[in-house]
Protein backbone atom coordinates (compact mmCIF):
# COMPACT_ATOMS: atom_id res chain seq x y z
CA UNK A 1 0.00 0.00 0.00
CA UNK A 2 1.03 3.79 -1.13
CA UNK A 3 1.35 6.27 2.12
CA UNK A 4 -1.63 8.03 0.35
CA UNK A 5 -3.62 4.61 0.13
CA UNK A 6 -2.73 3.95 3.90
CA UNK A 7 -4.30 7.49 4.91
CA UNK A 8 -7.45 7.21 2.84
CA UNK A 9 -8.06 3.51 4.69
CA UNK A 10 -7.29 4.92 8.30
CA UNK A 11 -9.92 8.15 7.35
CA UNK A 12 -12.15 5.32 6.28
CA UNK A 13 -11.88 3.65 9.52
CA UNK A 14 -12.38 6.51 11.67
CA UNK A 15 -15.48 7.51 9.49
CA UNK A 16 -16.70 3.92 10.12
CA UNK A 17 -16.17 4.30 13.81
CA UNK A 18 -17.83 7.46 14.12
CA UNK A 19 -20.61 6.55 12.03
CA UNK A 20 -21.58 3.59 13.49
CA UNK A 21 -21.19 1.86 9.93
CA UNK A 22 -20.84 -1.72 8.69
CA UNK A 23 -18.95 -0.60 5.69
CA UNK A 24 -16.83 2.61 4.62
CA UNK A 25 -15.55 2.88 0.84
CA UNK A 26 -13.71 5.21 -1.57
CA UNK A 27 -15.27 5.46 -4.79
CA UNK A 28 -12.96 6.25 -7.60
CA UNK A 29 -14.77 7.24 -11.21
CA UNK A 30 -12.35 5.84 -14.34
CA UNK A 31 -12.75 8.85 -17.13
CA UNK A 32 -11.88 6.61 -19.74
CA UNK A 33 -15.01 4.08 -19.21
CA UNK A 34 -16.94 6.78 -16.89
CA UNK A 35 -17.12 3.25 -14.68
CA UNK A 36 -17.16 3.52 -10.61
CA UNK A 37 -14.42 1.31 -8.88
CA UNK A 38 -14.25 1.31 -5.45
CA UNK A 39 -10.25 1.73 -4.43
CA UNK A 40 -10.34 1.26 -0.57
CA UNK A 41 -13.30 -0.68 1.61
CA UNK A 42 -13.62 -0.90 4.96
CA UNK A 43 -15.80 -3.41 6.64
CA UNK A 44 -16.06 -5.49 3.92
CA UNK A 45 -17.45 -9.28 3.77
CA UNK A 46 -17.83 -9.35 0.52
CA UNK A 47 -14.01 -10.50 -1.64
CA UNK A 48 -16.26 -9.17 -4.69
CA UNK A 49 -16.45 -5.76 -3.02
CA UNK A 50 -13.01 -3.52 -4.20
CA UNK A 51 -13.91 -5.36 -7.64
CA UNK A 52 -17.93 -4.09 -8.76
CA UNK A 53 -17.29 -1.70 -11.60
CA UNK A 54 -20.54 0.00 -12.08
CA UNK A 55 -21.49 3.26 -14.29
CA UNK A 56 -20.74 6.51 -13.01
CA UNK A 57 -24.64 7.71 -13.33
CA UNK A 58 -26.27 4.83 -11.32
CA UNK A 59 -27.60 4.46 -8.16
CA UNK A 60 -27.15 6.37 -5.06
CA UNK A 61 -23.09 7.05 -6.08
CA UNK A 62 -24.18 8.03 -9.45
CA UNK A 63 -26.94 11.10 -8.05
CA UNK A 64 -24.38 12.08 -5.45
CA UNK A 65 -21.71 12.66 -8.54
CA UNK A 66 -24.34 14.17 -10.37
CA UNK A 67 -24.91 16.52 -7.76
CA UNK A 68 -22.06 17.04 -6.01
CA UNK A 69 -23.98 16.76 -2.74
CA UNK A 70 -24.58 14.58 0.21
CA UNK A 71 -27.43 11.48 0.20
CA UNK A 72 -28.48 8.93 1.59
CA UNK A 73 -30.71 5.94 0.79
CA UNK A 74 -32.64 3.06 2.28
CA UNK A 75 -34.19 0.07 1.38
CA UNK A 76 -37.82 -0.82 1.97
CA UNK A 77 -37.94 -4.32 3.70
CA UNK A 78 -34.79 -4.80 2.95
CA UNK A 79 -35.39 -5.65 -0.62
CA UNK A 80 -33.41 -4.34 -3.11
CA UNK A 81 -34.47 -3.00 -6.96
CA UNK A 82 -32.99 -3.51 -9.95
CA UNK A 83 -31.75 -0.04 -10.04
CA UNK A 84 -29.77 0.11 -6.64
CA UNK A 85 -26.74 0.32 -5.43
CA UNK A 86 -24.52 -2.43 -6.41
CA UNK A 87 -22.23 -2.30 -3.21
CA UNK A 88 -25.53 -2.16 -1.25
CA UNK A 89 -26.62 -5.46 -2.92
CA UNK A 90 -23.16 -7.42 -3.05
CA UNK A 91 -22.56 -6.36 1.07
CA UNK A 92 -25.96 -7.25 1.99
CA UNK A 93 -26.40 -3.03 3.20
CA UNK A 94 -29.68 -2.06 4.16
CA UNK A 95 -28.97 1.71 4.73
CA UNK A 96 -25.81 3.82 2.86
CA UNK A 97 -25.22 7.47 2.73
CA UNK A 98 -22.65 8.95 0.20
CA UNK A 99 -20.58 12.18 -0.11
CA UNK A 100 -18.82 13.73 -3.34
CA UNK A 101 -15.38 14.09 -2.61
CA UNK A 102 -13.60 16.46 -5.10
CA UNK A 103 -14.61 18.29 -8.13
CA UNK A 104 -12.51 17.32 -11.42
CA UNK A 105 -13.45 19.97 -13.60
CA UNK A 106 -17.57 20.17 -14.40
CA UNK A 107 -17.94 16.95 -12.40
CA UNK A 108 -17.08 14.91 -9.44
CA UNK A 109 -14.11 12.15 -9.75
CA UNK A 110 -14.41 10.63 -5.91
CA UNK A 111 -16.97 9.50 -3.69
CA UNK A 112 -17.07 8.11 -0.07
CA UNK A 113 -19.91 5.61 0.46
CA UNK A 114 -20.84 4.66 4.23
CA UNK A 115 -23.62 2.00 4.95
CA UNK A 116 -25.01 -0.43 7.54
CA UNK A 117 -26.29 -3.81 7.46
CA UNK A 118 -29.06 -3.52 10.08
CA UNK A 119 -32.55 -1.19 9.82
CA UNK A 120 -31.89 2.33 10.72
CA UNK A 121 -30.37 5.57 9.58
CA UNK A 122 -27.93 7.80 10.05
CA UNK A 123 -28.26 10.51 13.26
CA UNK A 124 -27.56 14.22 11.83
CA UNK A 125 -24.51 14.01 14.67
CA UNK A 126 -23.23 11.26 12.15
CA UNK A 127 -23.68 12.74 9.16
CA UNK A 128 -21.87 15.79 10.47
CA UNK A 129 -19.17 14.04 11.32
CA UNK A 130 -18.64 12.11 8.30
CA UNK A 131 -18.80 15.35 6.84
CA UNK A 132 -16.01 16.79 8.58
CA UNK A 133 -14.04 13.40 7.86
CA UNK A 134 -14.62 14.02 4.08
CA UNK A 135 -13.81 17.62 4.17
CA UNK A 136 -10.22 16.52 5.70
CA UNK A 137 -9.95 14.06 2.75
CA UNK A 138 -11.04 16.76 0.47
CA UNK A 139 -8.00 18.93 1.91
CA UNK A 140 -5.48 16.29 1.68
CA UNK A 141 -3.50 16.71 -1.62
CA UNK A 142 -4.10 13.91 -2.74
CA UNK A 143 -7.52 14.60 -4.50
CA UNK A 144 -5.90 17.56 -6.30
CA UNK A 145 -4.01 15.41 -8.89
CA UNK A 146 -6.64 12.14 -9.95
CA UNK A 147 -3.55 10.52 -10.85
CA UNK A 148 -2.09 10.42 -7.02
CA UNK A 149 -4.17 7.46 -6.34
């Protein structure tokens, strides 16, 4: 692992800690394919996980790069549609919340995806300090240059 790679999983961990989350990932979007990978997971049961490639416009990762703002989704019953988030299906999560991470150009290149496994949702305490943990990845230089990672 890079010193930048070893950062990113140790934010991860303290974002899963202070959520109260099952799961904490880093979403990187591939320009080339406009495909989602996810580079680092936390939590993660699921060997398939760091592998799902998925399209940069669907599900809840693909409306939180589309609009650069926080969301968060939850399934009914915990069934899932056809439409939803891959990682949510493949690590069995029945409640995620996502974050853009840093604008490349018009649109957003990174994304940090938190979820749980068991009914519930995330206190506004949580959220805002997930926030704060993805503002201090935000600031680190390593989102300035897409190629750092």
């Amino acid at each position: 692992m890079t010193p930048a790679t070893i950062s990113i999983v140790q934010k991860l961990q303290q974002l899963s800690a202070v959520t109260a989350s099952d799961l904490a990932a880093l979403g990187v979007v591939d320009r080339q394919t406009r495909k989602l990978r996810w580079h680092a997971v936390v939590g993660s049961i699921s060997e398939r996980t760091e592998k799902i490639r998925q399209h940069a416009h669907t599900g809840l990762v693909g409306e939180v790069l589309r609009t650069g703002s926080f969301m968060q989704f939850r399934t009914d019953n915990g069934l899932m549609r056809e439409l939803d988030e891959a990682i949510m299906v493949t690590e069995k999560l029945r409640h995620a919340a996502a974050w853009p991470l840093a604008a490349q150009s018009e649109w957003y290149a990174y994304t940090i995806l938190i979820g749980k496994r068991h009914a519930g949702r995330y206190e506004p305490e949580q959220i805002e300090a997930g926030t704060r943990l993805v503002q201090e990845l935000t600031a680190e230089s390593m989102f300035t240059n897409r190629d750092r990672i």
